[in-house]
PDB file of N, CA and C in Angstrom:
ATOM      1  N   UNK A   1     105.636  91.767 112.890  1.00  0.00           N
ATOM      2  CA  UNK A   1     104.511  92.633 112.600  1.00  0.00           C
ATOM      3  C   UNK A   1     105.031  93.844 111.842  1.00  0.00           C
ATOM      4  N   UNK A   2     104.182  94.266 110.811  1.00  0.00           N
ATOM      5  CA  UNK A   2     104.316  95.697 110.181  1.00  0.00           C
ATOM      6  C   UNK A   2     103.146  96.315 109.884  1.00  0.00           C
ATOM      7  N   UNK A   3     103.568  97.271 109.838  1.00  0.00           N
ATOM      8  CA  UNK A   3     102.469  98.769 109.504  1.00  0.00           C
ATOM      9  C   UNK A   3     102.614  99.485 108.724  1.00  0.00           C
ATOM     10  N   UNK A   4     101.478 100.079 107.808  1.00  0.00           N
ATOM     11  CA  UNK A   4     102.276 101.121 106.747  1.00  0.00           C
ATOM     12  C   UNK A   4     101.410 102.822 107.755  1.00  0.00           C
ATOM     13  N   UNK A   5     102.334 103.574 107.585  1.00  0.00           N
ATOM     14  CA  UNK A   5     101.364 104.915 108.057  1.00  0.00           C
ATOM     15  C   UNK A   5     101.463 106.142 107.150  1.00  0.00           C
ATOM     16  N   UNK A   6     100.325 106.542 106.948  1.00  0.00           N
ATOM     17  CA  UNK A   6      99.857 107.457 106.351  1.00  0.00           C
ATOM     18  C   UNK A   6     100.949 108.551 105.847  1.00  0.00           C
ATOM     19  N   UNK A   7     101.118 109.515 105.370  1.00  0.00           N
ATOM     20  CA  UNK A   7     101.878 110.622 105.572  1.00  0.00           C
ATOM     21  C   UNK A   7     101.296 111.732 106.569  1.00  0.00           C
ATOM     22  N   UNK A   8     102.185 111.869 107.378  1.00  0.00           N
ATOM     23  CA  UNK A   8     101.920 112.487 108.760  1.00  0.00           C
ATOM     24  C   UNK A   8     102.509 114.505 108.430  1.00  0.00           C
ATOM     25  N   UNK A   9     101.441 115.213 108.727  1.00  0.00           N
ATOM     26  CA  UNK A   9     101.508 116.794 108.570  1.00  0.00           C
ATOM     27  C   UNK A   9     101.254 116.839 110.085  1.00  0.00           C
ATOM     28  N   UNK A  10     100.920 116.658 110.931  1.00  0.00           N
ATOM     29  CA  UNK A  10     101.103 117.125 112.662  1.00  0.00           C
ATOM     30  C   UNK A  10     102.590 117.109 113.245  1.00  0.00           C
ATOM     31  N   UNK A  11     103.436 117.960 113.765  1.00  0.00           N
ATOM     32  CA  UNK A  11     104.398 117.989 114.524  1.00  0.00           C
ATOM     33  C   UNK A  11     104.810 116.768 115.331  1.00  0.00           C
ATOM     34  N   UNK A  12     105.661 116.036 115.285  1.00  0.00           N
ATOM     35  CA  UNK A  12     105.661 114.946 116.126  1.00  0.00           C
ATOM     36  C   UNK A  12     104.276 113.909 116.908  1.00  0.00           C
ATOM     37  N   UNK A  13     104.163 113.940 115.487  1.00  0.00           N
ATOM     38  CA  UNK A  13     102.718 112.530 116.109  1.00  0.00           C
ATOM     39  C   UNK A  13     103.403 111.540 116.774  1.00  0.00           C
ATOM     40  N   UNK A  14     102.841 111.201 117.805  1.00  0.00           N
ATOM     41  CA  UNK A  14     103.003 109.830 118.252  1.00  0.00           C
ATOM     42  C   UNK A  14     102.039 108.738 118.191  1.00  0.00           C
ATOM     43  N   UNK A  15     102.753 107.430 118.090  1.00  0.00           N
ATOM     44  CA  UNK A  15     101.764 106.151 118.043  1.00  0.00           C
ATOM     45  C   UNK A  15     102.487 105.567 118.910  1.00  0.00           C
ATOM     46  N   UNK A  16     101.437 104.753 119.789  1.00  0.00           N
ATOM     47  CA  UNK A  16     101.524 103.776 120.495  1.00  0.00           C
ATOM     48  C   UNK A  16     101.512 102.243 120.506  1.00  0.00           C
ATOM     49  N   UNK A  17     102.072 101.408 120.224  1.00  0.00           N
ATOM     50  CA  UNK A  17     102.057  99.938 119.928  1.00  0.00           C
ATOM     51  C   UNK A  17     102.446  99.180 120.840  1.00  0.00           C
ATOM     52  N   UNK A  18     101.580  98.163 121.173  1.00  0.00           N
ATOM     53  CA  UNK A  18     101.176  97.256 122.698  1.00  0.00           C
ATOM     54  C   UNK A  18     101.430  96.304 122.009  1.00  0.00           C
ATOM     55  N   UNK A  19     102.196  95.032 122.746  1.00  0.00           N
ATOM     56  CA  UNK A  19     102.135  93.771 122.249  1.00  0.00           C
ATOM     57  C   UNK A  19     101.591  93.072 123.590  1.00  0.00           C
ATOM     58  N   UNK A  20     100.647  92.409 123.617  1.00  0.00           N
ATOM     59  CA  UNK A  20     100.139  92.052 125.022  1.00  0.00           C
ATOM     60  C   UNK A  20      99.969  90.459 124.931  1.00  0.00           C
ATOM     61  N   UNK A  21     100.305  89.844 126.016  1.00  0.00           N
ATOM     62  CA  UNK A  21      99.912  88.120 126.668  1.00  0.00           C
ATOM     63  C   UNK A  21      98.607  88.587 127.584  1.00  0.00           C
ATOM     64  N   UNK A  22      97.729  87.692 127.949  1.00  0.00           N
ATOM     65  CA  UNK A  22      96.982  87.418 128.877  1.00  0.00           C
ATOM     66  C   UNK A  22      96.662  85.794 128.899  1.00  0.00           C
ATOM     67  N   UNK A  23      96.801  85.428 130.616  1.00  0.00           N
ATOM     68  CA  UNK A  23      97.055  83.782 131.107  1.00  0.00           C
ATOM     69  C   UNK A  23      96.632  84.202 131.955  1.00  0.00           C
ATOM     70  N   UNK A  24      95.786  83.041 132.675  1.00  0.00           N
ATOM     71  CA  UNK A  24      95.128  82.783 133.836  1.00  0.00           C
ATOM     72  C   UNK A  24      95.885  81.873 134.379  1.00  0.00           C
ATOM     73  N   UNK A  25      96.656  81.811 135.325  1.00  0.00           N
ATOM     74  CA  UNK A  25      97.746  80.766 136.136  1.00  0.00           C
ATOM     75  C   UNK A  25      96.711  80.539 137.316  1.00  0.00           C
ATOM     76  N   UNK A  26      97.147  79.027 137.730  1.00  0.00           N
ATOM     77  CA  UNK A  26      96.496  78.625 139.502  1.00  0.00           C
ATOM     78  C   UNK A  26      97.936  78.746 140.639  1.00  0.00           C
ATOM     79  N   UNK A  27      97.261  80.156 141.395  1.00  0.00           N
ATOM     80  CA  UNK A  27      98.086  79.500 142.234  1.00  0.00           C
ATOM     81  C   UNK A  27      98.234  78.636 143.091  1.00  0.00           C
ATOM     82  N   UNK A  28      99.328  78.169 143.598  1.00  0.00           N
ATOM     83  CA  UNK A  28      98.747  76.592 144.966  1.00  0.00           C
ATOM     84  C   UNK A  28      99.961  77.214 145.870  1.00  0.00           C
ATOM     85  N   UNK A  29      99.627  76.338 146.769  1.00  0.00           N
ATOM     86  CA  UNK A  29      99.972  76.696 148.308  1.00  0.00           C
ATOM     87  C   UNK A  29      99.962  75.274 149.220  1.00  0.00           C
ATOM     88  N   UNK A  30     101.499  74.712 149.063  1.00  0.00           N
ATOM     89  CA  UNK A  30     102.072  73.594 149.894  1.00  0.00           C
ATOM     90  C   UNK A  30     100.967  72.190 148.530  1.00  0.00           C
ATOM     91  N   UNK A  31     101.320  72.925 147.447  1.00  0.00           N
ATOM     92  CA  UNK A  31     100.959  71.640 146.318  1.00  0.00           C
ATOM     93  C   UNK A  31      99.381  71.511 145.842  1.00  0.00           C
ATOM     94  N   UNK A  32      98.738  72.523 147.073  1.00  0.00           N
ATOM     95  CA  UNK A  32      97.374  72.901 146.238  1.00  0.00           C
ATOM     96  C   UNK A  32      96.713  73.761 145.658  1.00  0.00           C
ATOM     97  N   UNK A  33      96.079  74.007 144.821  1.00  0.00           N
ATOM     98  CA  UNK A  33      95.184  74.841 144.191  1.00  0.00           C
ATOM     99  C   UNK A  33      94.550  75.790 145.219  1.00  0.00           C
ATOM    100  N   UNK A  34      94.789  76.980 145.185  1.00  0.00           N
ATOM    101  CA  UNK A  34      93.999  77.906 145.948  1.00  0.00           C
ATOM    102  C   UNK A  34      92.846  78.870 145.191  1.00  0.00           C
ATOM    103  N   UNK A  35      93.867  79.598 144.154  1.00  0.00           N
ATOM    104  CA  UNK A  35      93.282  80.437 143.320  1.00  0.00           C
ATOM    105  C   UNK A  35      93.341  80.566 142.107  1.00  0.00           C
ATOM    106  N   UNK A  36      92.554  80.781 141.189  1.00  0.00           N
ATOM    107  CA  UNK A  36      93.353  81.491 139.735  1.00  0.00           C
ATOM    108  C   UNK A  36      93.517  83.019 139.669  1.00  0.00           C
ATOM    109  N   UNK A  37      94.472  83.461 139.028  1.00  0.00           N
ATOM    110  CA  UNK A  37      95.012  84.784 138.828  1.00  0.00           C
ATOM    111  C   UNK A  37      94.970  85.377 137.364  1.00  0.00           C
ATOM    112  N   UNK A  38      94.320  86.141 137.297  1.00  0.00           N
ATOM    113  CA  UNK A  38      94.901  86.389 135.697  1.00  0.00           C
ATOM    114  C   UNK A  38      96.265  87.757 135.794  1.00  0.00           C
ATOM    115  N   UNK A  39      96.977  87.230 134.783  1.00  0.00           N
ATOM    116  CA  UNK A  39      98.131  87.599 134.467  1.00  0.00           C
ATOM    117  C   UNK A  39      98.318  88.587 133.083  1.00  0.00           C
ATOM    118  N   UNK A  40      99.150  89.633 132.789  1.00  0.00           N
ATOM    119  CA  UNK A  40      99.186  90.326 131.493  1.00  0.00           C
ATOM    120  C   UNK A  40     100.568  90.677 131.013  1.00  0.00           C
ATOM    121  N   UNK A  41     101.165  90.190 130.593  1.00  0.00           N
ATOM    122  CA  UNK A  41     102.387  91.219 130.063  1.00  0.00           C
ATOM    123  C   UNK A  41     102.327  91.797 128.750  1.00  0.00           C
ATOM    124  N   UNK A  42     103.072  92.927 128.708  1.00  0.00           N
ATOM    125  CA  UNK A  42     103.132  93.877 127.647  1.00  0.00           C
ATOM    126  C   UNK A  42     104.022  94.508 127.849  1.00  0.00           C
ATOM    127  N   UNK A  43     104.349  94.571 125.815  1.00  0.00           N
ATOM    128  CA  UNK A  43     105.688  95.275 125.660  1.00  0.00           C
ATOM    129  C   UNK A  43     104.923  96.695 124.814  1.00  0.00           C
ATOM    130  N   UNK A  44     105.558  97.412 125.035  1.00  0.00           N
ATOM    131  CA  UNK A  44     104.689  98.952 124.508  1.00  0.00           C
ATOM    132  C   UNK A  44     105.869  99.717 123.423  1.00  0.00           C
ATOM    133  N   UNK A  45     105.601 100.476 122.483  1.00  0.00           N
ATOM    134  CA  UNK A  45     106.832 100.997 121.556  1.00  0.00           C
ATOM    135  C   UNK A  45     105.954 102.227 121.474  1.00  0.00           C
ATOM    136  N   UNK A  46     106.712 103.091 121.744  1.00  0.00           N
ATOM    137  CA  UNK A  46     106.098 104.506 121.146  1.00  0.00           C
ATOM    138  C   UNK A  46     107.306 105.053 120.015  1.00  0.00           C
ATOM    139  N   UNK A  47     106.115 105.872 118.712  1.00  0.00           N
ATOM    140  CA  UNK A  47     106.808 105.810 117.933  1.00  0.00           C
ATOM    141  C   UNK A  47     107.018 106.945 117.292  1.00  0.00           C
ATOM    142  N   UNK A  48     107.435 107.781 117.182  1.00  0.00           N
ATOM    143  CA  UNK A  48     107.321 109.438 116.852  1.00  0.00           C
ATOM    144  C   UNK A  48     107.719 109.275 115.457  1.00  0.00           C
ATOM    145  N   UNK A  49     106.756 109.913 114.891  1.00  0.00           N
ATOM    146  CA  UNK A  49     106.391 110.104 113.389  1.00  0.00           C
ATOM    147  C   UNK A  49     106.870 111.778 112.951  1.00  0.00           C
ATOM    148  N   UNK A  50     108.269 111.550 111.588  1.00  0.00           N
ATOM    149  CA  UNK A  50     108.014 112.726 111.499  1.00  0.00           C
ATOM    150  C   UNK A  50     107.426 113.589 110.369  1.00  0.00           C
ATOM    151  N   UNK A  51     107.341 114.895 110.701  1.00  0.00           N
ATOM    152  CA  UNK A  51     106.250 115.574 109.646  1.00  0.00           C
ATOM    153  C   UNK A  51     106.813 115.730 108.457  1.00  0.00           C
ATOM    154  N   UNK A  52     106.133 115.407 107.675  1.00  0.00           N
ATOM    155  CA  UNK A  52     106.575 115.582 106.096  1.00  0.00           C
ATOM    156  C   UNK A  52     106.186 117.101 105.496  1.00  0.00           C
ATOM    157  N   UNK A  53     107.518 117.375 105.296  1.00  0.00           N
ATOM    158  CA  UNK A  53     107.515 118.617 104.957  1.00  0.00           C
ATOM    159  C   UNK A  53     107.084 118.536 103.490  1.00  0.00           C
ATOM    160  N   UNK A  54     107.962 118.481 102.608  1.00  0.00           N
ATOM    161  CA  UNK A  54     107.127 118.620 101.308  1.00  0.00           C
ATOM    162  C   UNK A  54     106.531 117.328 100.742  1.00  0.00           C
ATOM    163  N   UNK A  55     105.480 118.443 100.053  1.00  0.00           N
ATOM    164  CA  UNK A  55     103.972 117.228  99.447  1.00  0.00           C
ATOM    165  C   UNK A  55     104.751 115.888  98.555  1.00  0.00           C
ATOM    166  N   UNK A  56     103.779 114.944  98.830  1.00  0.00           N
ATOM    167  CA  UNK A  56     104.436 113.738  98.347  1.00  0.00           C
ATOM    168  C   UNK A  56     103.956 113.489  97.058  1.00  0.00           C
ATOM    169  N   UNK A  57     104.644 113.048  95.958  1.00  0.00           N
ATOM    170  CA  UNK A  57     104.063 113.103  94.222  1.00  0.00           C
ATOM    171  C   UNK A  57     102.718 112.184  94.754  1.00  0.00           C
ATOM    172  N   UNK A  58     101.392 112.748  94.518  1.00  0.00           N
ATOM    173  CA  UNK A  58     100.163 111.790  94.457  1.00  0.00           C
ATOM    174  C   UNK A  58      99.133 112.561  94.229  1.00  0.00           C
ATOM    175  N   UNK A  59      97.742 111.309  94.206  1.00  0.00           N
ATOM    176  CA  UNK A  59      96.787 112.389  94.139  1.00  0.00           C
ATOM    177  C   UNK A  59      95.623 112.301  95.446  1.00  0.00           C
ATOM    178  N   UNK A  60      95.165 113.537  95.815  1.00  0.00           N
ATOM    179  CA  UNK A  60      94.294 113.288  97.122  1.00  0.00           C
ATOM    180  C   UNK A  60      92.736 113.516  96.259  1.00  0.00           C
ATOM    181  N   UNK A  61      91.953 112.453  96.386  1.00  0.00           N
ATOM    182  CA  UNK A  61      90.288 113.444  95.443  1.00  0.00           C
ATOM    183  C   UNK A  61      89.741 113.178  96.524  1.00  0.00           C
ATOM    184  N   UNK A  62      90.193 113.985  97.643  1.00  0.00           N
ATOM    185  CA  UNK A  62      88.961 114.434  98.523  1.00  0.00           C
ATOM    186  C   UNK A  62      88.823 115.882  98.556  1.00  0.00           C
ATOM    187  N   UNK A  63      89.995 116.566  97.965  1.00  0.00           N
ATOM    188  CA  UNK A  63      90.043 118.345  97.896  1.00  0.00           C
ATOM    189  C   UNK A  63      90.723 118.629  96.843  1.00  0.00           C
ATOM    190  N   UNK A  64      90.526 119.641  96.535  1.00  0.00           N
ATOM    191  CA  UNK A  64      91.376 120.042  95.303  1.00  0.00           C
ATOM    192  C   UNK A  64      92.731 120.621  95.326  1.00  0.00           C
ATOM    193  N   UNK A  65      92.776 121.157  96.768  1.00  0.00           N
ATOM    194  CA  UNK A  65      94.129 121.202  97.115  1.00  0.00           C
ATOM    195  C   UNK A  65      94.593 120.624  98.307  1.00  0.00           C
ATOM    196  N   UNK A  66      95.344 119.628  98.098  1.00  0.00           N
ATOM    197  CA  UNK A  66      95.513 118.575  99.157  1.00  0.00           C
ATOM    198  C   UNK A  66      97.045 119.482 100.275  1.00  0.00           C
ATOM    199  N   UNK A  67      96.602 119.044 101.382  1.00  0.00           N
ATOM    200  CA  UNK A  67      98.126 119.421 102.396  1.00  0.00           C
ATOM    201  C   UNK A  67      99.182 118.579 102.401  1.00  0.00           C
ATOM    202  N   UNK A  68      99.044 116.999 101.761  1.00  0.00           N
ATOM    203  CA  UNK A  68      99.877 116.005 101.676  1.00  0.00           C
ATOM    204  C   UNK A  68     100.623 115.633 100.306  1.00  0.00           C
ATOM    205  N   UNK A  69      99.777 115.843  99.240  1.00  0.00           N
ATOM    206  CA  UNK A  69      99.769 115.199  97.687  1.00  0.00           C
ATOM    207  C   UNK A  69      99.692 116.622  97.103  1.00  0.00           C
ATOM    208  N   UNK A  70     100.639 116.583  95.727  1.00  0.00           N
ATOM    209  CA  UNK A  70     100.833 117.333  95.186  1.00  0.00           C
ATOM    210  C   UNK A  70      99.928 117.749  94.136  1.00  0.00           C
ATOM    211  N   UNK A  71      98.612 116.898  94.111  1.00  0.00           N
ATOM    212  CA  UNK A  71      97.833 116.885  92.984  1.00  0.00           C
ATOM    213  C   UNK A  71      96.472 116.814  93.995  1.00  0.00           C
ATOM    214  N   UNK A  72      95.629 117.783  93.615  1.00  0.00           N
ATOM    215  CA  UNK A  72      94.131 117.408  94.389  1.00  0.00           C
ATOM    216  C   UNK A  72      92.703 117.509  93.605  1.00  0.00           C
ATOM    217  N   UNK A  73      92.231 116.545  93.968  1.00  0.00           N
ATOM    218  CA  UNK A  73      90.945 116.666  92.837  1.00  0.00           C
ATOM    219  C   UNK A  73      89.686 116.747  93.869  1.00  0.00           C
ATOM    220  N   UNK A  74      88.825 117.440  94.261  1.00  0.00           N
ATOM    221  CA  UNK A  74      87.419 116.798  94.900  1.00  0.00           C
ATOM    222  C   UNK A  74      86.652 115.938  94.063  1.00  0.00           C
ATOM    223  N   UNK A  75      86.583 114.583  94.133  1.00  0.00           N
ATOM    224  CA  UNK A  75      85.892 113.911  92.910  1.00  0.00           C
ATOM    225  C   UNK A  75      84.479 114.040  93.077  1.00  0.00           C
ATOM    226  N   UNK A  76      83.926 114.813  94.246  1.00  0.00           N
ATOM    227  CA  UNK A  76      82.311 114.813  94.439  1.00  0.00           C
ATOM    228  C   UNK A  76      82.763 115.987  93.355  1.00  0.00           C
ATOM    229  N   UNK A  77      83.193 117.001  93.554  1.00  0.00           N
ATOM    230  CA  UNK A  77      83.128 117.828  92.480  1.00  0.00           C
ATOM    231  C   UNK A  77      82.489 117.552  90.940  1.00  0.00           C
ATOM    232  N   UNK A  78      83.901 116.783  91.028  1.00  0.00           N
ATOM    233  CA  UNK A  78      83.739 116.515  89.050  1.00  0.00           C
ATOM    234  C   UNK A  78      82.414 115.633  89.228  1.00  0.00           C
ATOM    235  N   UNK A  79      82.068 115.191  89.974  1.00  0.00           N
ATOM    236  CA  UNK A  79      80.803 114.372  89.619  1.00  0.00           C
ATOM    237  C   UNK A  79      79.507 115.165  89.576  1.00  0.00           C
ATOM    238  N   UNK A  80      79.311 115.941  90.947  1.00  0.00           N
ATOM    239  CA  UNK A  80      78.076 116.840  90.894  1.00  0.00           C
ATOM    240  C   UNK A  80      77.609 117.831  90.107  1.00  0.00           C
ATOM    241  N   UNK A  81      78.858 118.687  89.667  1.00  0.00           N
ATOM    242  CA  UNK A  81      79.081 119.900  89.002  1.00  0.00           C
ATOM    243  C   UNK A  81      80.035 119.947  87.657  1.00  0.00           C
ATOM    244  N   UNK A  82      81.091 119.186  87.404  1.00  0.00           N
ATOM    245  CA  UNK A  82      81.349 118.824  86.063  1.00  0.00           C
ATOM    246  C   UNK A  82      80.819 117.655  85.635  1.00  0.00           C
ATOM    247  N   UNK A  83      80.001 117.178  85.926  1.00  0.00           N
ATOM    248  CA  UNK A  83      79.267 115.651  85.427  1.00  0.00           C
ATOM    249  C   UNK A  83      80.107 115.122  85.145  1.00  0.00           C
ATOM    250  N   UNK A  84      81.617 114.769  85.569  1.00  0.00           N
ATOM    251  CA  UNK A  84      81.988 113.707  84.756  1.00  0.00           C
ATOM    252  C   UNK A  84      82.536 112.337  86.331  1.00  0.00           C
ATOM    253  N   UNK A  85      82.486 111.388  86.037  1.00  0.00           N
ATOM    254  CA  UNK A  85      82.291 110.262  86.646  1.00  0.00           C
ATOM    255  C   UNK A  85      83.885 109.880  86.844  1.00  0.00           C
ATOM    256  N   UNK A  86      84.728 109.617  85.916  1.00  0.00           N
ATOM    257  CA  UNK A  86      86.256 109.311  86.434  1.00  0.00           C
ATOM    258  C   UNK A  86      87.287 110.571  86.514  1.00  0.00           C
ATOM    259  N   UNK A  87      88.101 110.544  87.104  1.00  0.00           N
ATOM    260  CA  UNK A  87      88.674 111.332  87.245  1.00  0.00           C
ATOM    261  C   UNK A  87      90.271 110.949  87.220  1.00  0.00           C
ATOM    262  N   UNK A  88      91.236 110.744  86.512  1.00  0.00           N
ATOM    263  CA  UNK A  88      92.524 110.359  86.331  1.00  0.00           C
ATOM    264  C   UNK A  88      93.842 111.549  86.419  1.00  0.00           C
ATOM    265  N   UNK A  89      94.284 110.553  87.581  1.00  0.00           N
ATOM    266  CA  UNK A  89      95.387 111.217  88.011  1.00  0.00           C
ATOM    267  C   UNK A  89      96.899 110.557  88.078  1.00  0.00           C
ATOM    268  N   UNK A  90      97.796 110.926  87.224  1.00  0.00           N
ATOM    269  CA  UNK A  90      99.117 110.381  86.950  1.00  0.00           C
ATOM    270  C   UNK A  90      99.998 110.616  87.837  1.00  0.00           C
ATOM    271  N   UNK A  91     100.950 109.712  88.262  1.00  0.00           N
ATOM    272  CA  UNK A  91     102.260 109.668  88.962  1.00  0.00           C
ATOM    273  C   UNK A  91     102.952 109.192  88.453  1.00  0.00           C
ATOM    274  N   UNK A  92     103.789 110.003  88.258  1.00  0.00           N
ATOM    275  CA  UNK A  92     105.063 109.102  88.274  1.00  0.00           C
ATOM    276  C   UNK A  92     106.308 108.554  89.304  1.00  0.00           C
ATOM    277  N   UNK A  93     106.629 107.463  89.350  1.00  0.00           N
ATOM    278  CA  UNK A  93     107.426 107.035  89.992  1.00  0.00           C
ATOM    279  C   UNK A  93     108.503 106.881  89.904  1.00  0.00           C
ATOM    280  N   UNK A  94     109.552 107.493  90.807  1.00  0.00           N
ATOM    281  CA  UNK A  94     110.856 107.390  90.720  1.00  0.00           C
ATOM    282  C   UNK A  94     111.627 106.573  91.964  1.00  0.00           C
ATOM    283  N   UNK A  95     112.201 106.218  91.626  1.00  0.00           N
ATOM    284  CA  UNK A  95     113.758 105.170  92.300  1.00  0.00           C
ATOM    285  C   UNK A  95     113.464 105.320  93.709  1.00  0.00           C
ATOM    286  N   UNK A  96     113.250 105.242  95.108  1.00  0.00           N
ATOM    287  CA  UNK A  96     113.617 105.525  96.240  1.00  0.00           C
ATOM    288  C   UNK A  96     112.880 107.169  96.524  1.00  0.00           C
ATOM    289  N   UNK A  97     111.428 107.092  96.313  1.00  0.00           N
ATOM    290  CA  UNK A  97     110.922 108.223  96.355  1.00  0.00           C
ATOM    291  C   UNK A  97     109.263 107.903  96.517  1.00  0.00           C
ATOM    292  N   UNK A  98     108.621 108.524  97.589  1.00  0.00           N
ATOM    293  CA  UNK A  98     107.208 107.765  97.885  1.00  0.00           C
ATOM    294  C   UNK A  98     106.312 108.200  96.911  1.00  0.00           C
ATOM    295  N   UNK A  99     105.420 107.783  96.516  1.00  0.00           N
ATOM    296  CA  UNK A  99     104.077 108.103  95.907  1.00  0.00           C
ATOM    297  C   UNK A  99     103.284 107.368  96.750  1.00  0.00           C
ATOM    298  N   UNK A 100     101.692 108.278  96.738  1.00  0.00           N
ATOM    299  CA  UNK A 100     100.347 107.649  97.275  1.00  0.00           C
ATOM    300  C   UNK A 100      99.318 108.528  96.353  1.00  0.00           C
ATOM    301  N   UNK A 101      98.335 108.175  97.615  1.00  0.00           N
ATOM    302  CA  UNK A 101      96.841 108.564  96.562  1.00  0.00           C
ATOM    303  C   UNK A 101      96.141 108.891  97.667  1.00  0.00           C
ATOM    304  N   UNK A 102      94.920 109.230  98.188  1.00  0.00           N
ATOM    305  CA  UNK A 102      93.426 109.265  99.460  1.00  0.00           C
ATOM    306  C   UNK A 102      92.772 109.068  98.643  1.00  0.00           C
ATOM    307  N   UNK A 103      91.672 108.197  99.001  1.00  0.00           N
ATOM    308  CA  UNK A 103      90.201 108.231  98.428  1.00  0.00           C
ATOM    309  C   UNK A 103      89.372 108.703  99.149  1.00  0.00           C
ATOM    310  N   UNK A 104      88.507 109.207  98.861  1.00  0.00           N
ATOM    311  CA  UNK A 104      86.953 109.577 100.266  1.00  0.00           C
ATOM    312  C   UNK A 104      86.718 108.485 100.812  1.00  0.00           C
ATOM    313  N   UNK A 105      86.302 108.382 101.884  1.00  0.00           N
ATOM    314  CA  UNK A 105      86.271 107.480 103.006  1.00  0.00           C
ATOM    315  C   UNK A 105      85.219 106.769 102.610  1.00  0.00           C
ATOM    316  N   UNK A 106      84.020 106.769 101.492  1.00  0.00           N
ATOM    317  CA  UNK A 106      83.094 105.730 101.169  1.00  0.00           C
ATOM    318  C   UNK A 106      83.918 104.912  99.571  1.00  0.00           C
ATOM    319  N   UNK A 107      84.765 105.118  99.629  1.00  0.00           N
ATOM    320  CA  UNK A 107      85.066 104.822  98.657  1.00  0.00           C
ATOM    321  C   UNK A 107      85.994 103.010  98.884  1.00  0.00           C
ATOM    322  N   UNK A 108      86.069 102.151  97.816  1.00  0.00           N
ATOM    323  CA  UNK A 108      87.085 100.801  97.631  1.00  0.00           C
ATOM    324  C   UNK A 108      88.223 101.112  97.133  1.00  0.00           C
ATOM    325  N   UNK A 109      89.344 100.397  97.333  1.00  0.00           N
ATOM    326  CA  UNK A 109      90.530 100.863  96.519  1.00  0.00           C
ATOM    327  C   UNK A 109      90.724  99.392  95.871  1.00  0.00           C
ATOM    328  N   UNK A 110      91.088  99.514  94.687  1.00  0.00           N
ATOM    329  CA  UNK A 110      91.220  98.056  94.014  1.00  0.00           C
ATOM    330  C   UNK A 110      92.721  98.479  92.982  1.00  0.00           C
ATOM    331  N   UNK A 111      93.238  97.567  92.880  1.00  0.00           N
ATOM    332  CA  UNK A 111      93.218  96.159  93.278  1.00  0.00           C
ATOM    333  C   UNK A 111      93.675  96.118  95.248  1.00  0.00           C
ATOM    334  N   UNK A 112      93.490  95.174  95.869  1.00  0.00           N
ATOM    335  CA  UNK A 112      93.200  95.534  97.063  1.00  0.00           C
ATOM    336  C   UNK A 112      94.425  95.988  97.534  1.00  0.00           C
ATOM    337  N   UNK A 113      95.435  95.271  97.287  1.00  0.00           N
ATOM    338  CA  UNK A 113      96.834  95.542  97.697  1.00  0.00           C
ATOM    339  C   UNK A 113      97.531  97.262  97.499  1.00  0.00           C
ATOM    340  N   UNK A 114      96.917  97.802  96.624  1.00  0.00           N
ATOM    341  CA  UNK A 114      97.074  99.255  96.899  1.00  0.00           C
ATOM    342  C   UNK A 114      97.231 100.015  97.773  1.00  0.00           C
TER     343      UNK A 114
END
C-alpha cells in the first residue's frame, strides 16, 4: 500500500494507518460447534509528518497568497472580477525537488493521474 500526502504546515501532524482482518471462527467444545465468535486483528502505524518549512515551487488558486506554494492565484478572483476564465501558472521542475498545485475543492484535475 501507498499514499501520497499533502504538504503538511501543522507542527507534527500525525496520521494513523490501520490494517485490519475481520473472521467469524466456530468455536467447538469436545468436537462440537458451540458458538461463533467474531475475531479482528490489526496492525496500526502512526506516522508523524514533518512541517514544511519553506513554500514548495507550485501554484495554490484558491488564494493569492498561498502558506504552502510559492505562487497563489484566487481563480474565483480572476473570474468574477478580472473576467478572465484561465489562469496559468508555471513550474518549473528540478532534479530531486517537489512541485504541486491545489485546486478549489469543486474543481477536476485532469489528466487524472496528477
Amino acid at each position: 500500500v501507498s499514499f501520497r500526502v499533502p504538504p503538511n504546515i501543522i507542527p507534527k501532524q500525525e496520521i494513523y494507518c490501520i490494517c485490519e482482518h475481520n473472521d467469524i471462527i466456530k468455536v467447538k467444545r469436545n468436537g462440537e460447534h458451540i458458538y461463533t465468535k467474531e475475531i479482528s486483528n490489526k496492525g496500526i502505524v502512526k506516522i508523524v509528518l514533518p512541517t514544511v518549512i519553506n513554500k514548495i515551487d507550485g501554484c495554490d488558486f484558491t488564494k493569492n497568497n498561498s502558506n504552502v506554494f510559492t505562487k497563489g492565484y484566487d481563480i474565483d478572483f480572476f473570474k468574477n472580477v478580472e473576467n478572465i476564465d484561465d489562469v496559468i501558472c508555471k513550474v518549473q521542475a528540478q532534479e530531486n525537488k517537489l512541485i504541486g498545485f491545489k485546486c478549489p475543492l469543486d474543481f477536476i484535475v485532469e489528466p487524472e493521474e496528477c
